[in-house]
PDB file of N, CA and C in Angstrom:
ATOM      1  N   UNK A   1     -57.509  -5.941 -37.589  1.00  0.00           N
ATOM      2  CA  UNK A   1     -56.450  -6.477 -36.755  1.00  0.00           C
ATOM      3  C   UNK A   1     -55.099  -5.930 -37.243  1.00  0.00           C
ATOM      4  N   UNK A   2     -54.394  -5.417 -36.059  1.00  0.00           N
ATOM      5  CA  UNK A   2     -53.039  -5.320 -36.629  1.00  0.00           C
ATOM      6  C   UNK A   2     -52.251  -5.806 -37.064  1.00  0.00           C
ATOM      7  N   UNK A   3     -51.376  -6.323 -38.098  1.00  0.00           N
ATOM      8  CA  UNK A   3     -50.415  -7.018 -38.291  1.00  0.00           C
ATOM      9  C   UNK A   3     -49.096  -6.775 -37.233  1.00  0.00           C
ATOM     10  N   UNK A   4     -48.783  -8.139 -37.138  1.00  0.00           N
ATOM     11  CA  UNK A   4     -48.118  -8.190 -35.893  1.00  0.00           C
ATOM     12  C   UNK A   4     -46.522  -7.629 -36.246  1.00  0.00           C
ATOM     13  N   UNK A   5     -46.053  -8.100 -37.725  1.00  0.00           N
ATOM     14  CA  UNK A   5     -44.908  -6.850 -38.243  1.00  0.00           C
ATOM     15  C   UNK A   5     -44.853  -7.141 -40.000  1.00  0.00           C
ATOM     16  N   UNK A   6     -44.214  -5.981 -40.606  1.00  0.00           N
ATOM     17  CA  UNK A   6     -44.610  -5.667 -41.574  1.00  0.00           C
ATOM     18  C   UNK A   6     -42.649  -5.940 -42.315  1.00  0.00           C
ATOM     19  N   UNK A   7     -43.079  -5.951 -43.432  1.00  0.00           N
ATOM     20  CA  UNK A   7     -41.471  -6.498 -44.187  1.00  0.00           C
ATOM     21  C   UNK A   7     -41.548  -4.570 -44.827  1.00  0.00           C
ATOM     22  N   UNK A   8     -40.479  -4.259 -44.740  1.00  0.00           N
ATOM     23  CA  UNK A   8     -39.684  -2.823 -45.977  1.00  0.00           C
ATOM     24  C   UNK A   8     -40.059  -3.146 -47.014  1.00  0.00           C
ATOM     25  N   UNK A   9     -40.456  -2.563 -48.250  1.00  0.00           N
ATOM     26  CA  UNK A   9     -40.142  -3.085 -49.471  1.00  0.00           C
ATOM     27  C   UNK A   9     -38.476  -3.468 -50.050  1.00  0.00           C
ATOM     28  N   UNK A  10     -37.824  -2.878 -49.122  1.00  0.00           N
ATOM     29  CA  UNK A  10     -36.339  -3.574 -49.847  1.00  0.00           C
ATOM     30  C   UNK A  10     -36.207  -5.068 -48.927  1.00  0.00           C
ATOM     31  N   UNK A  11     -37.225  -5.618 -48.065  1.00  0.00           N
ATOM     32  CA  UNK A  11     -37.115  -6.582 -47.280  1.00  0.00           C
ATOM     33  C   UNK A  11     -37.522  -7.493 -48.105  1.00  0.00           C
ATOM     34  N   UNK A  12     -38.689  -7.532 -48.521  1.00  0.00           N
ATOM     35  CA  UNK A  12     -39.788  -8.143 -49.006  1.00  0.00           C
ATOM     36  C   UNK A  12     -39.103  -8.163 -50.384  1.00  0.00           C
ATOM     37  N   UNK A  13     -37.998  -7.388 -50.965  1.00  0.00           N
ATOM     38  CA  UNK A  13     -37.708  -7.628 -52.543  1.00  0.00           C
ATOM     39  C   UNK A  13     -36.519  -8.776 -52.350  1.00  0.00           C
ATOM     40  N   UNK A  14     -35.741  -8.539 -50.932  1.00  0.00           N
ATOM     41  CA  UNK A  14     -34.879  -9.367 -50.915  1.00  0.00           C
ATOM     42  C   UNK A  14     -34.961 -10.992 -50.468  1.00  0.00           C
ATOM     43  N   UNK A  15     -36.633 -11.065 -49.751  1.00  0.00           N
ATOM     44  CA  UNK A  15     -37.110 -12.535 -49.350  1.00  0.00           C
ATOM     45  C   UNK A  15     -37.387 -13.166 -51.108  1.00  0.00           C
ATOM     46  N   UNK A  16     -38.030 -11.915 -52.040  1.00  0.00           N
ATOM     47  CA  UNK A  16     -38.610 -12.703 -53.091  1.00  0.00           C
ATOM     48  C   UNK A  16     -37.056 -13.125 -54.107  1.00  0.00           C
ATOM     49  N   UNK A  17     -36.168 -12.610 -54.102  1.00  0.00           N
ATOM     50  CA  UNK A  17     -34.861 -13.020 -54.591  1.00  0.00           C
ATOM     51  C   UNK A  17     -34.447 -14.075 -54.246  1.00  0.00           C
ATOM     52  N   UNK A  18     -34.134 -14.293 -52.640  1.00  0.00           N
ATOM     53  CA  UNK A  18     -33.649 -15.647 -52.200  1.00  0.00           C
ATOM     54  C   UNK A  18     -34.573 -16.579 -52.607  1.00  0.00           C
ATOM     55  N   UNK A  19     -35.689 -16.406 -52.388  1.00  0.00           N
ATOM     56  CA  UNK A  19     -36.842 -17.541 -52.682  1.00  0.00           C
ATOM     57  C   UNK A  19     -36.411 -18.412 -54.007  1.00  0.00           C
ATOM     58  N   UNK A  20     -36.774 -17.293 -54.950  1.00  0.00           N
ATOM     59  CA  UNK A  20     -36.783 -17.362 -56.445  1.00  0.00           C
ATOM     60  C   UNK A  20     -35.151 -18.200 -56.797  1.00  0.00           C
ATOM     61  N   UNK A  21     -34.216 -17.595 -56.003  1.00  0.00           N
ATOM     62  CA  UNK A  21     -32.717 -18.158 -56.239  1.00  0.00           C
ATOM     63  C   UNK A  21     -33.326 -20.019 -55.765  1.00  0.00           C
ATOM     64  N   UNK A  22     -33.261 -20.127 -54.681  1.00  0.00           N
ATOM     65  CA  UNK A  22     -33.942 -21.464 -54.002  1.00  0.00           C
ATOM     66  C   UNK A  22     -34.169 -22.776 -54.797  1.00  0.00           C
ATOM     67  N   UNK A  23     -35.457 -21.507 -55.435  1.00  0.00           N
ATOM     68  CA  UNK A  23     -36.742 -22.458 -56.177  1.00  0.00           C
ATOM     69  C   UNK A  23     -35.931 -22.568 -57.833  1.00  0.00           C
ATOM     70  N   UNK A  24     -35.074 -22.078 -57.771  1.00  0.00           N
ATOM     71  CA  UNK A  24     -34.539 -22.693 -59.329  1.00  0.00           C
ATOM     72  C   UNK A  24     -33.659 -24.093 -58.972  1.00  0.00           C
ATOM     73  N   UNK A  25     -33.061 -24.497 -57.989  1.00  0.00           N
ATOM     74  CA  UNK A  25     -32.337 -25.492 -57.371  1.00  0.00           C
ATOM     75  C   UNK A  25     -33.453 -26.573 -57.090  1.00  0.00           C
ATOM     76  N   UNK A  26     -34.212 -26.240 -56.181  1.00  0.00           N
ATOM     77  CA  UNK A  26     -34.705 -26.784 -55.332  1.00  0.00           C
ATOM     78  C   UNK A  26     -36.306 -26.430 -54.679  1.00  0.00           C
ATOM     79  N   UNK A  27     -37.648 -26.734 -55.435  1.00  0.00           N
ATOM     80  CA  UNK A  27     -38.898 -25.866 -54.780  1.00  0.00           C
ATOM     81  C   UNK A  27     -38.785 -26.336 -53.069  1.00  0.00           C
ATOM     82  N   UNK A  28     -38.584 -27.466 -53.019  1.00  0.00           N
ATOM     83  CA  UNK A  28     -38.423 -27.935 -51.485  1.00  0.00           C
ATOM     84  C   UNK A  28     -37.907 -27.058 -50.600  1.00  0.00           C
ATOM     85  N   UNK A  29     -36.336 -26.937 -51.131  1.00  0.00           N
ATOM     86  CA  UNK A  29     -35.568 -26.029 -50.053  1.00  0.00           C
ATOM     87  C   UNK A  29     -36.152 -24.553 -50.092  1.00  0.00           C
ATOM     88  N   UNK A  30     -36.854 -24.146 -50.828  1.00  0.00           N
ATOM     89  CA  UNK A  30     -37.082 -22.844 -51.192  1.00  0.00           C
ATOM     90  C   UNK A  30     -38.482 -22.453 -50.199  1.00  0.00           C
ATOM     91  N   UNK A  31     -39.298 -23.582 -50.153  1.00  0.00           N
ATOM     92  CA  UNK A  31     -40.324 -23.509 -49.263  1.00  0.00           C
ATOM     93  C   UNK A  31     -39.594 -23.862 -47.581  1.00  0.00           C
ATOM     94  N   UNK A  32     -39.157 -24.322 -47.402  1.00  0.00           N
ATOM     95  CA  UNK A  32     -38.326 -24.673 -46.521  1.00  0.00           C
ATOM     96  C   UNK A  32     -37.610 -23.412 -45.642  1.00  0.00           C
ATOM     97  N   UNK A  33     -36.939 -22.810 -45.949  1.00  0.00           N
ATOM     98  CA  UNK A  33     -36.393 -21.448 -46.080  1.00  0.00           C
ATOM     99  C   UNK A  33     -37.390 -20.234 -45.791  1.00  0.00           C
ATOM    100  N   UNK A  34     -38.339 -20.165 -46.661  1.00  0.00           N
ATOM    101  CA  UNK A  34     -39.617 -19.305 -46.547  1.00  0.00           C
ATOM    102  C   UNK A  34     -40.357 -19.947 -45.383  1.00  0.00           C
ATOM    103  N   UNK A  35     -40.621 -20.774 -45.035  1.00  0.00           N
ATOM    104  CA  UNK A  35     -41.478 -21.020 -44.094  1.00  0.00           C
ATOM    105  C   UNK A  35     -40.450 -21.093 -42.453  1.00  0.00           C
ATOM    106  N   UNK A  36     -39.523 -21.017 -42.466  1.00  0.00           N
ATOM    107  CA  UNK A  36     -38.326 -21.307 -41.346  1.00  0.00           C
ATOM    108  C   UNK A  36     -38.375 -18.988 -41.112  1.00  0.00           C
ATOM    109  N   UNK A  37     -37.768 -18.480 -42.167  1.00  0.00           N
ATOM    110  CA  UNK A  37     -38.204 -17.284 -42.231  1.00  0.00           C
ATOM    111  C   UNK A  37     -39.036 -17.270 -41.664  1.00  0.00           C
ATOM    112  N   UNK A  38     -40.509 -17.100 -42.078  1.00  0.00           N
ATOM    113  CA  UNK A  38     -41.658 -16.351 -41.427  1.00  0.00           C
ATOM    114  C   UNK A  38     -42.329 -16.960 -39.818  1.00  0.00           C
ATOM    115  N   UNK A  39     -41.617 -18.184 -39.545  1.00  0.00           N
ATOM    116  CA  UNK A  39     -41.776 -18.449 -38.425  1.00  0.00           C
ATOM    117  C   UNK A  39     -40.770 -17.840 -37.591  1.00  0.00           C
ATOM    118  N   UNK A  40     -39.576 -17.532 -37.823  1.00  0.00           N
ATOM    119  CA  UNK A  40     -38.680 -16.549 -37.098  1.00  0.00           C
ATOM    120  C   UNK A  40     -39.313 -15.063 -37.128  1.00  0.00           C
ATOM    121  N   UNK A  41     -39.679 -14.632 -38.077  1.00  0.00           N
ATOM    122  CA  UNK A  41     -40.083 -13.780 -38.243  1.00  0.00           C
ATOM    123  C   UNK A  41     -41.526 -13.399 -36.651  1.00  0.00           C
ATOM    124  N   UNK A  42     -42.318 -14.663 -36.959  1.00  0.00           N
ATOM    125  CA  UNK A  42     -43.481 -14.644 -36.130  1.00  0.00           C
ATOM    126  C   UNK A  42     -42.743 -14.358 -34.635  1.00  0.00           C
ATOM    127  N   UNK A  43     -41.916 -15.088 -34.351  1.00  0.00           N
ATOM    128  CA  UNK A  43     -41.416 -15.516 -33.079  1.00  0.00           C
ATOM    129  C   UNK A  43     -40.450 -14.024 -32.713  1.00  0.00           C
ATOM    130  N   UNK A  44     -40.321 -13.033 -33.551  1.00  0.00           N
ATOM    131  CA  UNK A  44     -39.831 -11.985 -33.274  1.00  0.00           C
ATOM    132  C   UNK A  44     -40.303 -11.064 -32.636  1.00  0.00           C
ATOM    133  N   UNK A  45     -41.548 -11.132 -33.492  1.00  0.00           N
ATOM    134  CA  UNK A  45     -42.462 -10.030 -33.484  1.00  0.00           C
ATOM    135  C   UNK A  45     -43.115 -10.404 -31.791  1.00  0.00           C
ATOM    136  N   UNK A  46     -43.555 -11.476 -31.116  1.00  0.00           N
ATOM    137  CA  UNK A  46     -43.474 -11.557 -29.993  1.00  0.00           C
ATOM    138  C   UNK A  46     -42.589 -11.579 -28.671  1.00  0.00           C
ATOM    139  N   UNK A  47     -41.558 -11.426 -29.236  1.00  0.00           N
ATOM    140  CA  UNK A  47     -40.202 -11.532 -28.525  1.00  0.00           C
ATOM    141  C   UNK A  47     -38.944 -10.332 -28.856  1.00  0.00           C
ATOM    142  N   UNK A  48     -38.962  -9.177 -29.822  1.00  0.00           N
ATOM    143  CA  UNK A  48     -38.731  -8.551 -30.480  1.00  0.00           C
ATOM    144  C   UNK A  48     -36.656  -8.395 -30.056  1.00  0.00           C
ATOM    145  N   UNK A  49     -36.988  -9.065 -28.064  1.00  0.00           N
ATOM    146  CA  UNK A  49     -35.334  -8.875 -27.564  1.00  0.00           C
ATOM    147  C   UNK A  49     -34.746  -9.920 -27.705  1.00  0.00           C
ATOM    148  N   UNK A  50     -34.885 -10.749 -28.129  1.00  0.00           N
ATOM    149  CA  UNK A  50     -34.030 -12.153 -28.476  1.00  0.00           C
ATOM    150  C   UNK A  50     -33.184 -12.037 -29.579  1.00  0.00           C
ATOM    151  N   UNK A  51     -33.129 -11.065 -30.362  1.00  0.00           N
ATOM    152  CA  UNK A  51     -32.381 -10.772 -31.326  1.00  0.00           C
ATOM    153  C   UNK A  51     -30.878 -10.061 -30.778  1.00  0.00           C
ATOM    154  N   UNK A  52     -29.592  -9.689 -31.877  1.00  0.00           N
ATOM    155  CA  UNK A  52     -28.649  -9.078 -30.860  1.00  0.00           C
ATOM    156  C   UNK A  52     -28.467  -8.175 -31.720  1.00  0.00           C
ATOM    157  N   UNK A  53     -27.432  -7.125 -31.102  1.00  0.00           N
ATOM    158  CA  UNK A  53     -26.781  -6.314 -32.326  1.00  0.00           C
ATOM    159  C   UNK A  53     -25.711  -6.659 -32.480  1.00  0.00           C
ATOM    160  N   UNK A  54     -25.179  -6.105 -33.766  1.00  0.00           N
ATOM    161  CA  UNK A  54     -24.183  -6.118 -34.503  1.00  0.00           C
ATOM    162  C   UNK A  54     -23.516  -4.376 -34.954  1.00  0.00           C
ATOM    163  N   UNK A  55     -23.058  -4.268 -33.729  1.00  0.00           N
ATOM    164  CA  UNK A  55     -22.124  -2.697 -33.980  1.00  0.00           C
ATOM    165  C   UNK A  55     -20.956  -2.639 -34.712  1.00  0.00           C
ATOM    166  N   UNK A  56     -20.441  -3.644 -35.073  1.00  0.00           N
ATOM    167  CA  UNK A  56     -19.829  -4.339 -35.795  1.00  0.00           C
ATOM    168  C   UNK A  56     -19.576  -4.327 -37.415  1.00  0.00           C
ATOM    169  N   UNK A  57     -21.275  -4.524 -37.784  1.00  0.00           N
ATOM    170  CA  UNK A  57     -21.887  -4.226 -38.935  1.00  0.00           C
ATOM    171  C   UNK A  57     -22.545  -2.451 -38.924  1.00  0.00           C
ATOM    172  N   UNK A  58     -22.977  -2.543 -38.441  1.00  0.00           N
ATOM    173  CA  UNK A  58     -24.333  -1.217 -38.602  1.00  0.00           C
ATOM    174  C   UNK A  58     -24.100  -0.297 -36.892  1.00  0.00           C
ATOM    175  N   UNK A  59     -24.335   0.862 -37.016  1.00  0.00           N
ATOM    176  CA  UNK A  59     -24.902   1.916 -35.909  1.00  0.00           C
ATOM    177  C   UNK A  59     -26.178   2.438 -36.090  1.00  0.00           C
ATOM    178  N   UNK A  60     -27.122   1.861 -36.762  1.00  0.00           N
ATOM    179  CA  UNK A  60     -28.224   1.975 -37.182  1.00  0.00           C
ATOM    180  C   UNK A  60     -28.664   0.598 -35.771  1.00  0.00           C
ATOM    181  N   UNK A  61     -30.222   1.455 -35.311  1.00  0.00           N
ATOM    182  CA  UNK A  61     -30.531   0.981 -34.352  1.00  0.00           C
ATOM    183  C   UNK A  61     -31.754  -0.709 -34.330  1.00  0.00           C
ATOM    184  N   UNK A  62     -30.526  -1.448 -35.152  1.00  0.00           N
ATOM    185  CA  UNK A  62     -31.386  -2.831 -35.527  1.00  0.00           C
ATOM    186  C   UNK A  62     -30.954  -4.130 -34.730  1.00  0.00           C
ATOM    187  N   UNK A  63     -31.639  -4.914 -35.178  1.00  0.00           N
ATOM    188  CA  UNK A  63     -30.989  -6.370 -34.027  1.00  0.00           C
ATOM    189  C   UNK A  63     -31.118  -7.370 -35.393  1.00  0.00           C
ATOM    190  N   UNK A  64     -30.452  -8.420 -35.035  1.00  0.00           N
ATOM    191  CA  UNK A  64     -30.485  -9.386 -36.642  1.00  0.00           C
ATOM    192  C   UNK A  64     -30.310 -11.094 -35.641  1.00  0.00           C
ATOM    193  N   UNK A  65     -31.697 -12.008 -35.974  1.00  0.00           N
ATOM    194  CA  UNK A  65     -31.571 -13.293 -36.122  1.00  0.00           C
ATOM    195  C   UNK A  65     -31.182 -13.945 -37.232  1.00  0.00           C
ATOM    196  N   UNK A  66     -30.397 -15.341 -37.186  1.00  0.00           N
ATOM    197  CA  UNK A  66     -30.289 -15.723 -38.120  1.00  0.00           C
ATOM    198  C   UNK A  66     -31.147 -17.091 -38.629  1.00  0.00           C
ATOM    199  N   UNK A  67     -31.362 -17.239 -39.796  1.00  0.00           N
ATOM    200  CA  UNK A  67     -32.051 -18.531 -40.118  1.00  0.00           C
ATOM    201  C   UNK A  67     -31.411 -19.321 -41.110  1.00  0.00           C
ATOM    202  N   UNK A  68     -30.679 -20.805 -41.350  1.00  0.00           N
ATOM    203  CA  UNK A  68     -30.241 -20.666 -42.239  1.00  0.00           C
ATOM    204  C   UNK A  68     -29.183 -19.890 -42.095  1.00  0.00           C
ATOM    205  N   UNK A  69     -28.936 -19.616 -43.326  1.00  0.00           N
ATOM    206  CA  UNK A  69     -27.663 -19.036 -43.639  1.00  0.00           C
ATOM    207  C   UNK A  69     -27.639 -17.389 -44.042  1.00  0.00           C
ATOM    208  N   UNK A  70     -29.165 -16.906 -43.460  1.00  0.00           N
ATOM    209  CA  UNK A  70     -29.399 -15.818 -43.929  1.00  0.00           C
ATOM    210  C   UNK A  70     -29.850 -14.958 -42.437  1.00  0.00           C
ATOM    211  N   UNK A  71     -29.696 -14.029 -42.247  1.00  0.00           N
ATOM    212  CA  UNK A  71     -30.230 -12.815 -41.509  1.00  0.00           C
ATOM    213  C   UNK A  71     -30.980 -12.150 -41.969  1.00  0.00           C
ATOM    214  N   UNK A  72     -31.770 -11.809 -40.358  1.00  0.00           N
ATOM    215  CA  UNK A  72     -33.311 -11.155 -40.940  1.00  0.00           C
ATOM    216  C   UNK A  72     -32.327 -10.023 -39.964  1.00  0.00           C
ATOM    217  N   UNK A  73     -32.370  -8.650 -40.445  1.00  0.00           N
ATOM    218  CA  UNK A  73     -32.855  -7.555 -39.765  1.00  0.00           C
ATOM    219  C   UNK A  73     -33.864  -7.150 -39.633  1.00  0.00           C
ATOM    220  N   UNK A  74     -33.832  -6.315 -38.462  1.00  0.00           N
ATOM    221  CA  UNK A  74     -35.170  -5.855 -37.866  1.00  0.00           C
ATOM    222  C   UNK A  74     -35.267  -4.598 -36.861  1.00  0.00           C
ATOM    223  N   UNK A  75     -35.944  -4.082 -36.412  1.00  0.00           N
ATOM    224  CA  UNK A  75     -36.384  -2.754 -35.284  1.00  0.00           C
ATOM    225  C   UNK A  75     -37.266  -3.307 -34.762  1.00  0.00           C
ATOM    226  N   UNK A  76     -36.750  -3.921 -33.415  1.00  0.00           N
ATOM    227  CA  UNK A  76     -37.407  -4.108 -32.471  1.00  0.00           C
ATOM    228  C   UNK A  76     -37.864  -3.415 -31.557  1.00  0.00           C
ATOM    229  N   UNK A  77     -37.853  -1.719 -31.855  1.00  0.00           N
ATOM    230  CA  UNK A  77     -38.580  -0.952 -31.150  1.00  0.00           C
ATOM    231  C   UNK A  77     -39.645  -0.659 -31.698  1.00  0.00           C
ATOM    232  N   UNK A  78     -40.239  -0.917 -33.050  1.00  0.00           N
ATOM    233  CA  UNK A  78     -41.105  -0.861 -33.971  1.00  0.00           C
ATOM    234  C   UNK A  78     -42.383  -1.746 -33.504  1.00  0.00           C
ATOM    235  N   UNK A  79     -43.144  -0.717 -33.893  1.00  0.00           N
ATOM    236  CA  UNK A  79     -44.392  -1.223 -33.869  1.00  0.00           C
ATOM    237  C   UNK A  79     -45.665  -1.385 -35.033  1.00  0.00           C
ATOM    238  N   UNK A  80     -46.291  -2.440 -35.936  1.00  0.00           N
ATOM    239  CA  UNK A  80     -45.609  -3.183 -35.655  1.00  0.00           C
ATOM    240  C   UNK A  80     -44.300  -3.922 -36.285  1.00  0.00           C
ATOM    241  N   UNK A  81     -43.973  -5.138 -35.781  1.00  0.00           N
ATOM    242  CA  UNK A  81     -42.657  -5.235 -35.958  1.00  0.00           C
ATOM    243  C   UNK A  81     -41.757  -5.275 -37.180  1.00  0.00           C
ATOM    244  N   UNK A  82     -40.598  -4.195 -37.684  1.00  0.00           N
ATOM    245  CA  UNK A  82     -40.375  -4.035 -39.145  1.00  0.00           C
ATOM    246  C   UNK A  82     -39.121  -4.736 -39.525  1.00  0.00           C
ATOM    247  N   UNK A  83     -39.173  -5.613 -40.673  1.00  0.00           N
ATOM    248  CA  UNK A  83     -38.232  -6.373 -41.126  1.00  0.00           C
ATOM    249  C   UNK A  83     -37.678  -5.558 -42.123  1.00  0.00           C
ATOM    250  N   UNK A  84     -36.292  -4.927 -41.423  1.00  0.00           N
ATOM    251  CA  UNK A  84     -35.650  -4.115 -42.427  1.00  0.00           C
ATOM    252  C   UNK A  84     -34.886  -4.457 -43.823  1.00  0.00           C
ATOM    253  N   UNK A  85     -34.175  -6.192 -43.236  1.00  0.00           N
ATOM    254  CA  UNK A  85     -33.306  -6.701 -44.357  1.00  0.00           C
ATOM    255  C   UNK A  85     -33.413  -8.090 -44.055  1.00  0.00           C
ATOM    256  N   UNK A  86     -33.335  -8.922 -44.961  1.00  0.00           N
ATOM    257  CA  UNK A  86     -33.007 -10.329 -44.877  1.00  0.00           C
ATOM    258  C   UNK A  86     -31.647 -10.160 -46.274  1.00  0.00           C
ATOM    259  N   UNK A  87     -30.658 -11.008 -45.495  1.00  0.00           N
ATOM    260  CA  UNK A  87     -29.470 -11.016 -46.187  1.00  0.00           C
ATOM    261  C   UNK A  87     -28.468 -12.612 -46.368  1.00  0.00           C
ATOM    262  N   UNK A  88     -28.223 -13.000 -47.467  1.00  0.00           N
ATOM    263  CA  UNK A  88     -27.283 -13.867 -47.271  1.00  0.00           C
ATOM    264  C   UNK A  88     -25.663 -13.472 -45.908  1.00  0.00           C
ATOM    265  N   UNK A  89     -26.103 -14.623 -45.059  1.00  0.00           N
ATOM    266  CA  UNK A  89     -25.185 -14.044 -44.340  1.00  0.00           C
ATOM    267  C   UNK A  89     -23.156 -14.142 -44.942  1.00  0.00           C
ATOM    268  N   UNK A  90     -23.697 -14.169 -46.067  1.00  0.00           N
ATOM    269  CA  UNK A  90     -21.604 -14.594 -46.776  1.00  0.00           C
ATOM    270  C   UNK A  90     -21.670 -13.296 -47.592  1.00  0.00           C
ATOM    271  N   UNK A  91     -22.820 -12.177 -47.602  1.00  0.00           N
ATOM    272  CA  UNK A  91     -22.484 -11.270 -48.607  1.00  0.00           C
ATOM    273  C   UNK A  91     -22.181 -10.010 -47.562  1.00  0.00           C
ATOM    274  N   UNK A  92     -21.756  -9.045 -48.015  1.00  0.00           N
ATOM    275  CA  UNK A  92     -20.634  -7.920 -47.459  1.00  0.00           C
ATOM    276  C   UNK A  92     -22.007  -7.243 -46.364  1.00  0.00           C
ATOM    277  N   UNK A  93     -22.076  -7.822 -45.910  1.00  0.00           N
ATOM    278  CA  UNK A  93     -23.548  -7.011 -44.503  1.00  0.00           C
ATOM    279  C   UNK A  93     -23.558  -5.721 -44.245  1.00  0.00           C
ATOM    280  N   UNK A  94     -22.176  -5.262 -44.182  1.00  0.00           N
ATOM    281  CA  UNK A  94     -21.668  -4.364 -43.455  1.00  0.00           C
ATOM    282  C   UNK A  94     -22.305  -2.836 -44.649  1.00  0.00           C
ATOM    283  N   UNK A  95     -21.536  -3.102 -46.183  1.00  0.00           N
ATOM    284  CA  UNK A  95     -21.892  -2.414 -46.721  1.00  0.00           C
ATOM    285  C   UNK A  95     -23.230  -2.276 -47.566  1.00  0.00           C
ATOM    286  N   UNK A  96     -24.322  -3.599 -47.500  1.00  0.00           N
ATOM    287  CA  UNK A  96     -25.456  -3.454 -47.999  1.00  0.00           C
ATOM    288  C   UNK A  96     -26.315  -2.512 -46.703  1.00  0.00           C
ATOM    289  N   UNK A  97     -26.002  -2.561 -45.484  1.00  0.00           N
ATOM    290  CA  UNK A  97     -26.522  -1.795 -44.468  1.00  0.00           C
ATOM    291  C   UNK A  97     -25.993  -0.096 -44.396  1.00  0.00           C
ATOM    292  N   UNK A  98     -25.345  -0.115 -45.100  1.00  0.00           N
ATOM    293  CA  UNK A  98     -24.976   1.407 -45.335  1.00  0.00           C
ATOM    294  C   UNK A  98     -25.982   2.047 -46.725  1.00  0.00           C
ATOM    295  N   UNK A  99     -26.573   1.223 -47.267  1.00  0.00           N
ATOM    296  CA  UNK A  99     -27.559   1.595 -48.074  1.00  0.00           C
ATOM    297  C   UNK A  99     -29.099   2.000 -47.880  1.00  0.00           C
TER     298      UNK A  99
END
């Protein structure tokens, strides 16, 4: 079976950071967060245009929901669907997406 979308490894390093940040506060909020994530996440990957852009931030061809206080980027022309970045949305977006 295909997976319906797949995290970057700089995606997937940046879900296990927030997590880990979370779970030193709080295991609750930390599961909380992770599970709010991957249900956005799910709900993307079937819906891939509900997301918007931000030309603003990036000319790189991505769309970004938010959850929380964090943004998931993504390529919603991707198949399947690729989670480019999850980001605190208070940190500089603009220039971690130039990376």
């Amino acid at each position: 079976m295909t997976p319906r979308f797949v995290f970057t490894e700089e995606a997937e390093t940046q879900l296990l950071k927030i997590l880990g940040y979370l779970a030193d506060e709080s295991e609750s909020a930390a599961v909380r967060v992770r599970d709010a994530i991957y249900d956005a996440v799910g709900k993307l990957a079937e819906r891939p245009g509900i997301g918007h852009t931000r030309q603003d931030l990036t000319d790189r061809p991505v769309k970004f929901w938010s959850v929380y206080s964090y943004l998931i980027v993504y390529d919603s022309e991707s198949r399947p669907l690729t989670i480019v970045a999850i980001l605190h949305g208070a940190r500089d977006v603009e220039q971690l997406l130039k990376t």
